[in-house]
N, C-alpha and C. Protein backbone atom coordinates (compact mmCIF):
# COMPACT_ATOMS: atom_id res chain seq x y z
N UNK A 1 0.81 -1.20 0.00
CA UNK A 1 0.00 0.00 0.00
C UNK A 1 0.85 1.26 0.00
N UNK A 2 1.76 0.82 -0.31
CA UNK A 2 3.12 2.22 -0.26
C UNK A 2 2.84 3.18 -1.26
N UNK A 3 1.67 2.89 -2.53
CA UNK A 3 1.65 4.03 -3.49
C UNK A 3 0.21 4.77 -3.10
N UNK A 4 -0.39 4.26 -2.24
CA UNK A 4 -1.76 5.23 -1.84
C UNK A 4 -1.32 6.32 -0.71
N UNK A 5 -0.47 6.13 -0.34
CA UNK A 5 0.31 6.84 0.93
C UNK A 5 1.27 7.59 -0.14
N UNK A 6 1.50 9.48 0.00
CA UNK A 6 2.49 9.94 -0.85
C UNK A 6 3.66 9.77 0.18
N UNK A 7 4.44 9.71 -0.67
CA UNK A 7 5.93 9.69 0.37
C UNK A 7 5.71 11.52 1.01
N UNK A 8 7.27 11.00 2.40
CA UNK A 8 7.27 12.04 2.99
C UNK A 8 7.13 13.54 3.24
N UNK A 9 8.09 13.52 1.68
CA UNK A 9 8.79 15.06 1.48
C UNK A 9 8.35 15.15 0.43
N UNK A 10 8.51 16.31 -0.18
CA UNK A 10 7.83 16.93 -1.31
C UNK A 10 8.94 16.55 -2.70
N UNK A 11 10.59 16.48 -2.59
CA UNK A 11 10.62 15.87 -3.74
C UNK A 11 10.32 14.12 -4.08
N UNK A 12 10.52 13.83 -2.95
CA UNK A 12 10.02 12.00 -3.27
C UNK A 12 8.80 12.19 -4.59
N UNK A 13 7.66 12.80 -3.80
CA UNK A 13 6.43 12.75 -4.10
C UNK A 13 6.33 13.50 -5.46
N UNK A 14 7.27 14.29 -6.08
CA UNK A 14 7.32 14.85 -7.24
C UNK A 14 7.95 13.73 -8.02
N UNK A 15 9.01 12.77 -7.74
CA UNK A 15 9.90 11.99 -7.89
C UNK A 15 8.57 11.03 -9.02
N UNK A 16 8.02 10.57 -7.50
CA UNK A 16 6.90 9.77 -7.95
C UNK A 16 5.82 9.93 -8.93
N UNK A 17 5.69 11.57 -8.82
CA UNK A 17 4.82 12.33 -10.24
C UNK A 17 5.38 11.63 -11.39
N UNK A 18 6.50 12.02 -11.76
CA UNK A 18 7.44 12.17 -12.50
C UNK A 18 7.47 10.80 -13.33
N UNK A 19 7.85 9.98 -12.43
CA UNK A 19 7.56 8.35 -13.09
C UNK A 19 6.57 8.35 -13.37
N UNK A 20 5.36 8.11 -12.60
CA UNK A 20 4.04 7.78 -12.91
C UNK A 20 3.78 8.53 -14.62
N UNK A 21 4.23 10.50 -14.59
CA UNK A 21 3.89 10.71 -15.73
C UNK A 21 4.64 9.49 -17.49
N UNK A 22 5.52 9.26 -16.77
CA UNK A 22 6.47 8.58 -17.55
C UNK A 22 6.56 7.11 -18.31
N UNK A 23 5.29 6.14 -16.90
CA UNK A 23 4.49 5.44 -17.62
C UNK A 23 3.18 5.91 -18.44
N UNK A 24 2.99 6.74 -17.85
CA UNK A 24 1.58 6.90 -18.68
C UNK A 24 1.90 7.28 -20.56
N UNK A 25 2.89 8.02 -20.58
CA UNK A 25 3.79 8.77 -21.46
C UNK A 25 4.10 7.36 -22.35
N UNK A 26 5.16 6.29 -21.91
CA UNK A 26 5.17 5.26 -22.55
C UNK A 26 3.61 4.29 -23.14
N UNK A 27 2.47 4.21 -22.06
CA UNK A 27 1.45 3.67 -22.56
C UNK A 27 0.99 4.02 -24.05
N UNK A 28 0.83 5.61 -23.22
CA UNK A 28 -0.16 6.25 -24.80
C UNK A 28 1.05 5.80 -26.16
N UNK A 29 2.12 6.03 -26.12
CA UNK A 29 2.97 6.06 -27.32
C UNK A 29 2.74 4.19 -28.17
N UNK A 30 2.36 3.38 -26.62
CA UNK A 30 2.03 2.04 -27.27
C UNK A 30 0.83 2.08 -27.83
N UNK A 31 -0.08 2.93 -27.55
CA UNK A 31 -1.20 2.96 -27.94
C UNK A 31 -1.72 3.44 -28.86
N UNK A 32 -0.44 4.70 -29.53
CA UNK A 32 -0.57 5.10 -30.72
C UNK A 32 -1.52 6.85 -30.53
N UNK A 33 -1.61 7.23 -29.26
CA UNK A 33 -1.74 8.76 -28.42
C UNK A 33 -0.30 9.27 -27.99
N UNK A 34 -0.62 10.72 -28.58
CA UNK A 34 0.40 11.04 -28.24
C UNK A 34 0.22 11.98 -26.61
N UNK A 35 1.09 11.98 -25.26
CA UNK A 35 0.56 12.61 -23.89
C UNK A 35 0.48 13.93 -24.49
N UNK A 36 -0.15 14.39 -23.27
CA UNK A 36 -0.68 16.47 -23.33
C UNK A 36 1.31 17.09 -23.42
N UNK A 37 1.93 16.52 -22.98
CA UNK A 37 3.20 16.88 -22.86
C UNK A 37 4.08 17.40 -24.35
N UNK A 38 3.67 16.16 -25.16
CA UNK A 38 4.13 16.25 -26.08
C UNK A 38 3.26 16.67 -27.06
N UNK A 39 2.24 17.04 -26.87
CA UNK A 39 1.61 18.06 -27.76
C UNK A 39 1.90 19.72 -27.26
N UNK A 40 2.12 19.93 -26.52
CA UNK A 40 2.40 20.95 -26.02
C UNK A 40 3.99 21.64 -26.41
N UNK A 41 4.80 20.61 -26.54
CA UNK A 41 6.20 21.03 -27.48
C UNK A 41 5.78 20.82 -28.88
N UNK A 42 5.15 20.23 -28.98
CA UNK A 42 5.02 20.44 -30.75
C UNK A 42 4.19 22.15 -31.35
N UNK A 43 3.81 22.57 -29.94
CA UNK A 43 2.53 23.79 -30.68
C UNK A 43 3.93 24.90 -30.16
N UNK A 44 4.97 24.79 -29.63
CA UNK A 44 5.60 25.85 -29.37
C UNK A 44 6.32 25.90 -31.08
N UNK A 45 6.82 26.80 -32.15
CA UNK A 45 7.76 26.67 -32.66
C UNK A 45 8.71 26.34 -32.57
N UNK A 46 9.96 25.91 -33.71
CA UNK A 46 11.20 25.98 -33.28
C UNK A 46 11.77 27.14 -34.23
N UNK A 47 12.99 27.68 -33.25
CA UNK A 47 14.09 28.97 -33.19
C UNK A 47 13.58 28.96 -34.95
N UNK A 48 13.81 28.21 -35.84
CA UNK A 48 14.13 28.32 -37.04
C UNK A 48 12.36 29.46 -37.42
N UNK A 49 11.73 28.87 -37.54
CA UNK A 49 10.13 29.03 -37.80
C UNK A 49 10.05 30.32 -36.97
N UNK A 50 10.16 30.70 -35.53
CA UNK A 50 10.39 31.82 -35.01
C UNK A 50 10.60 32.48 -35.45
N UNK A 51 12.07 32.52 -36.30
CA UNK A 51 13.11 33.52 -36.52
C UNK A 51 12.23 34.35 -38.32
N UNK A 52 11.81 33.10 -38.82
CA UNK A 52 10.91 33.78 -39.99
C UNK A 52 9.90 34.06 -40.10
N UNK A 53 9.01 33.48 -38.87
CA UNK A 53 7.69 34.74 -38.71
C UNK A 53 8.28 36.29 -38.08
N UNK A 54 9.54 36.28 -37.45
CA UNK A 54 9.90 38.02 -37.49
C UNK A 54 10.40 38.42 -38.52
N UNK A 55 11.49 37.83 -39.10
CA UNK A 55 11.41 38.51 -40.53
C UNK A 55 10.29 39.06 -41.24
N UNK A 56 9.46 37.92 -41.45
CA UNK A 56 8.37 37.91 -42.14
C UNK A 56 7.13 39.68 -41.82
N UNK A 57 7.18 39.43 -40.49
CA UNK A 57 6.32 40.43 -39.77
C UNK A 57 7.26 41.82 -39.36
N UNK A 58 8.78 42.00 -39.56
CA UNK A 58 9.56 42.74 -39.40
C UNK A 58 8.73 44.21 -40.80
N UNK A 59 8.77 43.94 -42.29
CA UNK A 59 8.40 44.47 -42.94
C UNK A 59 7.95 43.97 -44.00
N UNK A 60 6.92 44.21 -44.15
CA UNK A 60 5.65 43.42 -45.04
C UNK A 60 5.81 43.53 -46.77
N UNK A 61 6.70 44.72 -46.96
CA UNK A 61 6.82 45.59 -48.05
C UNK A 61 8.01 44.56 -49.01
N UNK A 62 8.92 43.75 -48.37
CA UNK A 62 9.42 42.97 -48.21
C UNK A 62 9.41 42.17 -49.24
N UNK A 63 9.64 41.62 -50.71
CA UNK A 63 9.34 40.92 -51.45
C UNK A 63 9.82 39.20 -51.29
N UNK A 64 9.45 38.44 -50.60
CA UNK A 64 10.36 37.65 -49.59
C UNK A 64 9.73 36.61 -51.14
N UNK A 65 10.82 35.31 -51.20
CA UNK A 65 10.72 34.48 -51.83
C UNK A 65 10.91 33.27 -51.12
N UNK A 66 10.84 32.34 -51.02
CA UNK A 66 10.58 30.93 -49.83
C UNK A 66 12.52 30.86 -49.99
N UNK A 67 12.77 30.73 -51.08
CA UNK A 67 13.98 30.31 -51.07
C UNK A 67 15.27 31.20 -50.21
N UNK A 68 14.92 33.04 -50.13
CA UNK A 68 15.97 33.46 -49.78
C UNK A 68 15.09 33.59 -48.18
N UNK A 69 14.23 33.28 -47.97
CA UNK A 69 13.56 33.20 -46.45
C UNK A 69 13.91 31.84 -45.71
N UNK A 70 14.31 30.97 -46.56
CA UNK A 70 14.74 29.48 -46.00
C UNK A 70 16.67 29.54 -46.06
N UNK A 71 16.77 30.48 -46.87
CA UNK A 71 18.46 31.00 -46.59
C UNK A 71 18.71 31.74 -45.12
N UNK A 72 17.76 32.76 -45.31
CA UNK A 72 18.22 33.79 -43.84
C UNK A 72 17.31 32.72 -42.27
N UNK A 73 16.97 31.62 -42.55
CA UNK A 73 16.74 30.58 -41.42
C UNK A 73 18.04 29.44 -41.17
N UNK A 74 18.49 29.74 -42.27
CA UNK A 74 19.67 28.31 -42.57
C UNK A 74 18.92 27.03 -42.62
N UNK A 75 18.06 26.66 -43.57
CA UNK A 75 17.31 25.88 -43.55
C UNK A 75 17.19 25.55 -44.94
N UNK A 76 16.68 24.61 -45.70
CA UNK A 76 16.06 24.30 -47.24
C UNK A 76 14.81 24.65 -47.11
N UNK A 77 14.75 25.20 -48.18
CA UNK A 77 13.22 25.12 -48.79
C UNK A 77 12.24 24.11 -48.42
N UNK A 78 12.33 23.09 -48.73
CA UNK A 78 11.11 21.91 -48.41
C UNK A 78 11.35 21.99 -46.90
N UNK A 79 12.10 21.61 -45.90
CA UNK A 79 12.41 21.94 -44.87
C UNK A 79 11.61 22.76 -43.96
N UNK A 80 12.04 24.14 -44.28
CA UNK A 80 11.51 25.13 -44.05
C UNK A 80 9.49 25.30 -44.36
N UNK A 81 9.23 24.64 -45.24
CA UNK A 81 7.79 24.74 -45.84
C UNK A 81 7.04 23.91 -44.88
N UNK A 82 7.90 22.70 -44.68
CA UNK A 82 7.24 21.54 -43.83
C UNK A 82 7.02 21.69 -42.59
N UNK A 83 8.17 22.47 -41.67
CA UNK A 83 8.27 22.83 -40.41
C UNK A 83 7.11 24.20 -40.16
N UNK A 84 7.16 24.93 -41.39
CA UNK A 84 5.88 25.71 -40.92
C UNK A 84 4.92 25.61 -41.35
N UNK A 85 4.24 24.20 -42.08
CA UNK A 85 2.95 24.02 -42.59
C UNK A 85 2.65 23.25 -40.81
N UNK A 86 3.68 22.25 -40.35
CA UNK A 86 2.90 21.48 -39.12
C UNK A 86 3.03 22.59 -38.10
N UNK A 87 3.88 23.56 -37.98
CA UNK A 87 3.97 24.31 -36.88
C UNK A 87 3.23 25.28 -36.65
N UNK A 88 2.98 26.27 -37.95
CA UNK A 88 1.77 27.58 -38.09
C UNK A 88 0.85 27.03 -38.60
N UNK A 89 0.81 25.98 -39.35
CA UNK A 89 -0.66 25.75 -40.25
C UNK A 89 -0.38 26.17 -41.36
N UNK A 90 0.08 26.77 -42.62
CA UNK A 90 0.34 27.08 -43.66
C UNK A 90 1.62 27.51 -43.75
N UNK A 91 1.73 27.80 -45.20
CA UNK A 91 3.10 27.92 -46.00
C UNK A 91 3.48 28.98 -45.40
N UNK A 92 4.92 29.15 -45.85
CA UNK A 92 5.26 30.52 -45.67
C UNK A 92 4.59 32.07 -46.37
N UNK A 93 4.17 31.36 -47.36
CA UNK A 93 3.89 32.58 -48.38
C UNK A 93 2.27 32.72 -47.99
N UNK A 94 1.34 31.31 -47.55
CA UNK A 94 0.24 31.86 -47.29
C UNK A 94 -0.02 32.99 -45.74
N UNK A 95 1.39 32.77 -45.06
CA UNK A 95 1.18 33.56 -43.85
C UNK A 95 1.52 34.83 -44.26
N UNK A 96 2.13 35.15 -44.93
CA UNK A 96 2.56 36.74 -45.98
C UNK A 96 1.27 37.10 -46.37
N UNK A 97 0.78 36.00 -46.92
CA UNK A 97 -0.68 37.07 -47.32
C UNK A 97 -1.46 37.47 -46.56
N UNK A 98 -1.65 36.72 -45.20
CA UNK A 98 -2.56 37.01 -44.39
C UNK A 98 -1.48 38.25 -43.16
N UNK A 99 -0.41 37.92 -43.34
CA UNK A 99 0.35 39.49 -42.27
C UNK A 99 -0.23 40.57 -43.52
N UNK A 100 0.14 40.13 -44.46
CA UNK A 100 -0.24 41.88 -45.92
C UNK A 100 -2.05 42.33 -45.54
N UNK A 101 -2.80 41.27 -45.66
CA UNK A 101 -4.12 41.20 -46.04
C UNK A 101 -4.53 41.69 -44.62
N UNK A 102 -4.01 41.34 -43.36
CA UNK A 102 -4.64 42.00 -42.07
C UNK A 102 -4.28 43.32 -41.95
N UNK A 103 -2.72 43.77 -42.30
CA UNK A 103 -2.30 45.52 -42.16
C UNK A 103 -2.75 46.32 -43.05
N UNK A 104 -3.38 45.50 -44.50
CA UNK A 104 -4.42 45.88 -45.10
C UNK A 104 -5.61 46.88 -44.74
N UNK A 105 -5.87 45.79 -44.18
CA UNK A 105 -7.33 46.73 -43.13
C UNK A 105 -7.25 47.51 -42.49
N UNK A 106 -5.91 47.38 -41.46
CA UNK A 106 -6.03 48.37 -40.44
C UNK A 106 -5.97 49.52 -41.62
N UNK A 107 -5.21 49.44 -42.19
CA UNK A 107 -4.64 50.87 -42.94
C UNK A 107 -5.91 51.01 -44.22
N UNK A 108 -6.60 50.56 -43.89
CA UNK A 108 -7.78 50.70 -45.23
C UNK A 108 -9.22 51.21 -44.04
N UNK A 109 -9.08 50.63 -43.10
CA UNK A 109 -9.85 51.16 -41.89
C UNK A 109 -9.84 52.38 -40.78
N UNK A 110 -8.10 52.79 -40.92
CA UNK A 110 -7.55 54.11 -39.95
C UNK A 110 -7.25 54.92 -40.76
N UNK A 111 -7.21 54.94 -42.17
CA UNK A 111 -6.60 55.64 -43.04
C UNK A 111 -7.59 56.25 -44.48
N UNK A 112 -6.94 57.30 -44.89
CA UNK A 112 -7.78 57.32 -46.25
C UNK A 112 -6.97 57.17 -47.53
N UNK A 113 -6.09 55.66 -47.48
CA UNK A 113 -5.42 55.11 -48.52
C UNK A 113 -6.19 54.97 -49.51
N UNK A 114 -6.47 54.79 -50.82
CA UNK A 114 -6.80 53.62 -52.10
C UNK A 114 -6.34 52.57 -50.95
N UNK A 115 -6.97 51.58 -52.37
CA UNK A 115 -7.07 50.29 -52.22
C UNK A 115 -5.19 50.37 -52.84
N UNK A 116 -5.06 50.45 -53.87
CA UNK A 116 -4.00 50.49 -54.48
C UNK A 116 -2.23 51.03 -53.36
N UNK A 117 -2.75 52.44 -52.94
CA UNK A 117 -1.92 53.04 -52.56
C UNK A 117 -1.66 51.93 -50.68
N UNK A 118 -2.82 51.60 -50.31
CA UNK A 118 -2.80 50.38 -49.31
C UNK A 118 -1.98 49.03 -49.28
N UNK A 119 -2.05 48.77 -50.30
CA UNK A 119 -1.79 47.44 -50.85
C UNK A 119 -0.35 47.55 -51.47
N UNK A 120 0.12 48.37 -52.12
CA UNK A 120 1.69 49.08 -52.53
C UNK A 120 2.17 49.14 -50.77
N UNK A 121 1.95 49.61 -49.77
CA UNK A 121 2.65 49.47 -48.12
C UNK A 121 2.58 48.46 -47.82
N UNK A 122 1.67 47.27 -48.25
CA UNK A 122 2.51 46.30 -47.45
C UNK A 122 2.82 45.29 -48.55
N UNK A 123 3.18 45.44 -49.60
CA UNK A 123 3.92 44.83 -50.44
C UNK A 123 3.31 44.32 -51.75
N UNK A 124 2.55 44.69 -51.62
CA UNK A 124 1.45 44.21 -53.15
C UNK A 124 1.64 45.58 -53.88
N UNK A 125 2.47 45.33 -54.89
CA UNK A 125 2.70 46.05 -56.07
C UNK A 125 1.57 46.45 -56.77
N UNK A 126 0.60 45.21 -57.00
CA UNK A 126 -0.17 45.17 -58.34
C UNK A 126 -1.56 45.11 -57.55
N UNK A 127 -2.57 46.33 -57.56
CA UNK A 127 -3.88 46.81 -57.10
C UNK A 127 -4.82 45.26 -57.06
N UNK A 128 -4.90 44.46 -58.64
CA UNK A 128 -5.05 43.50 -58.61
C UNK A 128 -5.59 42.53 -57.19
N UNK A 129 -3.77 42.01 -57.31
CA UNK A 129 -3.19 41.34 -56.76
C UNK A 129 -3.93 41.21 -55.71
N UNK A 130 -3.51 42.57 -54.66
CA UNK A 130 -3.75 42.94 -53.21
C UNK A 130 -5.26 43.01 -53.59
N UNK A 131 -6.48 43.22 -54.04
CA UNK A 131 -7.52 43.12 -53.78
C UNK A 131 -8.05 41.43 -54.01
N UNK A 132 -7.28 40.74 -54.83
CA UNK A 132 -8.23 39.48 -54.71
C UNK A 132 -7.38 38.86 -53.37
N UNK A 133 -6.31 39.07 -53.04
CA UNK A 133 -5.26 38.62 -51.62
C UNK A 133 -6.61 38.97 -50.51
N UNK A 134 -7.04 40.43 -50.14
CA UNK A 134 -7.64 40.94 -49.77
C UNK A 134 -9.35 40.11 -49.06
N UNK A 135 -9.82 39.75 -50.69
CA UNK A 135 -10.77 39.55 -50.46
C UNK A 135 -10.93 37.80 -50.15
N UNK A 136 -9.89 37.14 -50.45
CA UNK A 136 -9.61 35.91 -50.16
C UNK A 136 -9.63 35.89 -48.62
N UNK A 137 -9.30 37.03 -48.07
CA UNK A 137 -9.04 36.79 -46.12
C UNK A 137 -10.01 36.57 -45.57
N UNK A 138 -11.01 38.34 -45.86
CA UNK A 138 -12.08 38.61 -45.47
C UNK A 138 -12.95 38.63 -46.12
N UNK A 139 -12.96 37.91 -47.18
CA UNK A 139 -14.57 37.65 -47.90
C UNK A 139 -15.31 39.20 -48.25
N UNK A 140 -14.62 39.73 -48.65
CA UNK A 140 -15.12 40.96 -49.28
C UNK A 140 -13.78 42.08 -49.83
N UNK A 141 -14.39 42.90 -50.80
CA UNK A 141 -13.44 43.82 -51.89
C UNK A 141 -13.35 44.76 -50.97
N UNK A 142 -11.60 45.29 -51.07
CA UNK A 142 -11.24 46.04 -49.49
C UNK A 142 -11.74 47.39 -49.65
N UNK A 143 -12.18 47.81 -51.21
CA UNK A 143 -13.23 49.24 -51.18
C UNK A 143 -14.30 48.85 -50.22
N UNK A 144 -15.30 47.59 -49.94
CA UNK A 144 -16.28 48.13 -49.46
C UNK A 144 -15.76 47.94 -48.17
N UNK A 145 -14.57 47.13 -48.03
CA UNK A 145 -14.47 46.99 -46.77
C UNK A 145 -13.33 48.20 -45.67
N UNK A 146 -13.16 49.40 -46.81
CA UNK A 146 -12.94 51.29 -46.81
C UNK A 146 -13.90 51.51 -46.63
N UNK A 147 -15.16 51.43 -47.45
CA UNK A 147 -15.95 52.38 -47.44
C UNK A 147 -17.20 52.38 -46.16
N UNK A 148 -17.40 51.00 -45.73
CA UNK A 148 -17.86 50.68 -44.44
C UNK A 148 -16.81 51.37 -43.06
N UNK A 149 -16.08 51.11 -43.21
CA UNK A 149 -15.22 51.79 -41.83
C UNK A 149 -14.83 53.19 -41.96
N UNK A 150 -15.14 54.27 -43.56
CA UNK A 150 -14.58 55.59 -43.40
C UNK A 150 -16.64 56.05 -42.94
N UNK A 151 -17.45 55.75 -43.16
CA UNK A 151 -19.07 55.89 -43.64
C UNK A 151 -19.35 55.05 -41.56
N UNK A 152 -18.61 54.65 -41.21
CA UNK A 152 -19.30 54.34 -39.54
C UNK A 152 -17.94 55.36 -39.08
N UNK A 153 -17.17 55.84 -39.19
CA UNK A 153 -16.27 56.84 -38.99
C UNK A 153 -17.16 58.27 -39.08
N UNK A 154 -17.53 58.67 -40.33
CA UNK A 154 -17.83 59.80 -40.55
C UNK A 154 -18.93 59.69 -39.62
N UNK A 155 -20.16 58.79 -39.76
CA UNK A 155 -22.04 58.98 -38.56
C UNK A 155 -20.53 58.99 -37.53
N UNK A 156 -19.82 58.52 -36.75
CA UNK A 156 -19.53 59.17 -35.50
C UNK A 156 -18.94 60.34 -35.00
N UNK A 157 -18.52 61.26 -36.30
CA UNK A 157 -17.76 62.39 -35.84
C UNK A 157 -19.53 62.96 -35.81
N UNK A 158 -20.36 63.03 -36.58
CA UNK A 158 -21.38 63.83 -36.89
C UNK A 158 -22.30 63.30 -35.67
N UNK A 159 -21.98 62.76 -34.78
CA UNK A 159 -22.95 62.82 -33.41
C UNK A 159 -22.72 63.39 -32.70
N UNK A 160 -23.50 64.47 -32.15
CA UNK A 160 -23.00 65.66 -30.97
C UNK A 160 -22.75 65.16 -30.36
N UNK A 161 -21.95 65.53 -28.93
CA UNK A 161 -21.98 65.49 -27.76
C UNK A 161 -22.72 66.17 -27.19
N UNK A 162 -22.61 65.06 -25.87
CA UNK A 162 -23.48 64.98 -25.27
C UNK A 162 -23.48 66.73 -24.26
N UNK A 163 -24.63 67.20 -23.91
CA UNK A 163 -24.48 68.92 -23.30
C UNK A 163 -23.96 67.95 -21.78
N UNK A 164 -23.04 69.46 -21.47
CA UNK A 164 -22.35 68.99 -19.78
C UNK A 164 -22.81 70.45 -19.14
């Protein structure tokens, strides 16, 4: 009955955590589950994948190509693609569109850019381009999705305040 009783001191009894986690850890792996442990290092990145979502998010304007973005990681190409399709969920280049396509908005929502002159800041050359990028995110053309946020902008400057 020595394992219903925790030992004395507090590292024994961590001691004993520790194993116990360690069979359980071996079970699931026979079982073909992977423990909460080791899902939990897999959702952190590694240094490499890190280091190119800051690049990546450093400056958007940035014409990044997989190949010289898998250079400044020290990494290959396929490499590099694979580690951040299981690690972020998509490619490198689909996370470019969605860093371009979100600063998009802000700046199509705080600003009175074009669509064009919007889309040229964070790296979309071609008006095109950046509007079907655009509307691929958020399911709508980033004019209406200007012209909704300058049109609930303007009704709020045009509401008095309130008398004090």
């Amino acid at each position: 009955m020595q394992l219903a009783r925790p030992p004395n001191n507090d590292s024994s009894f961590f001691a004993l955590l520790a194993g116990v986690a360690e069979v359980f850890d071996a079970l699931g792996r026979l079982a073909g589950t992977r423990s909460s442990c080791a899902a939990i290092a897999d959702a952190v990145p590694s240094r490499e994948v890190l280091t190119a979502l800051s690049l990546l998010r450093s400056d958007l304007s940035v014409p990044w190509r997989i190949d010289s973005l898998a250079r400044a990681v020290s990494l290959s190409t396929s490499q590099l693609t694979r580690l951040f399709r299981t690690q972020v969920g998509v490619s490198p280049g689909a996370f470019l569109n969605q860093l371009r396509a979100d600063r998009m908005a802000e700046l199509l929502a705080s600003t009175h850019l074009t669509v064009g002159e919007a889309g040229v800041s964070v790296g979309w050359p071609d008006p095109a381009v950046a509007s079907r990028s655009f509307k691929q995110r958020y399911g709508l053309a980033p004019s209406t999705y200007a012209n909704f946020y300058r049109t609930a902008d303007r009704c709020r400057s045009e509401i008095p305040s309130p008398a004090r």
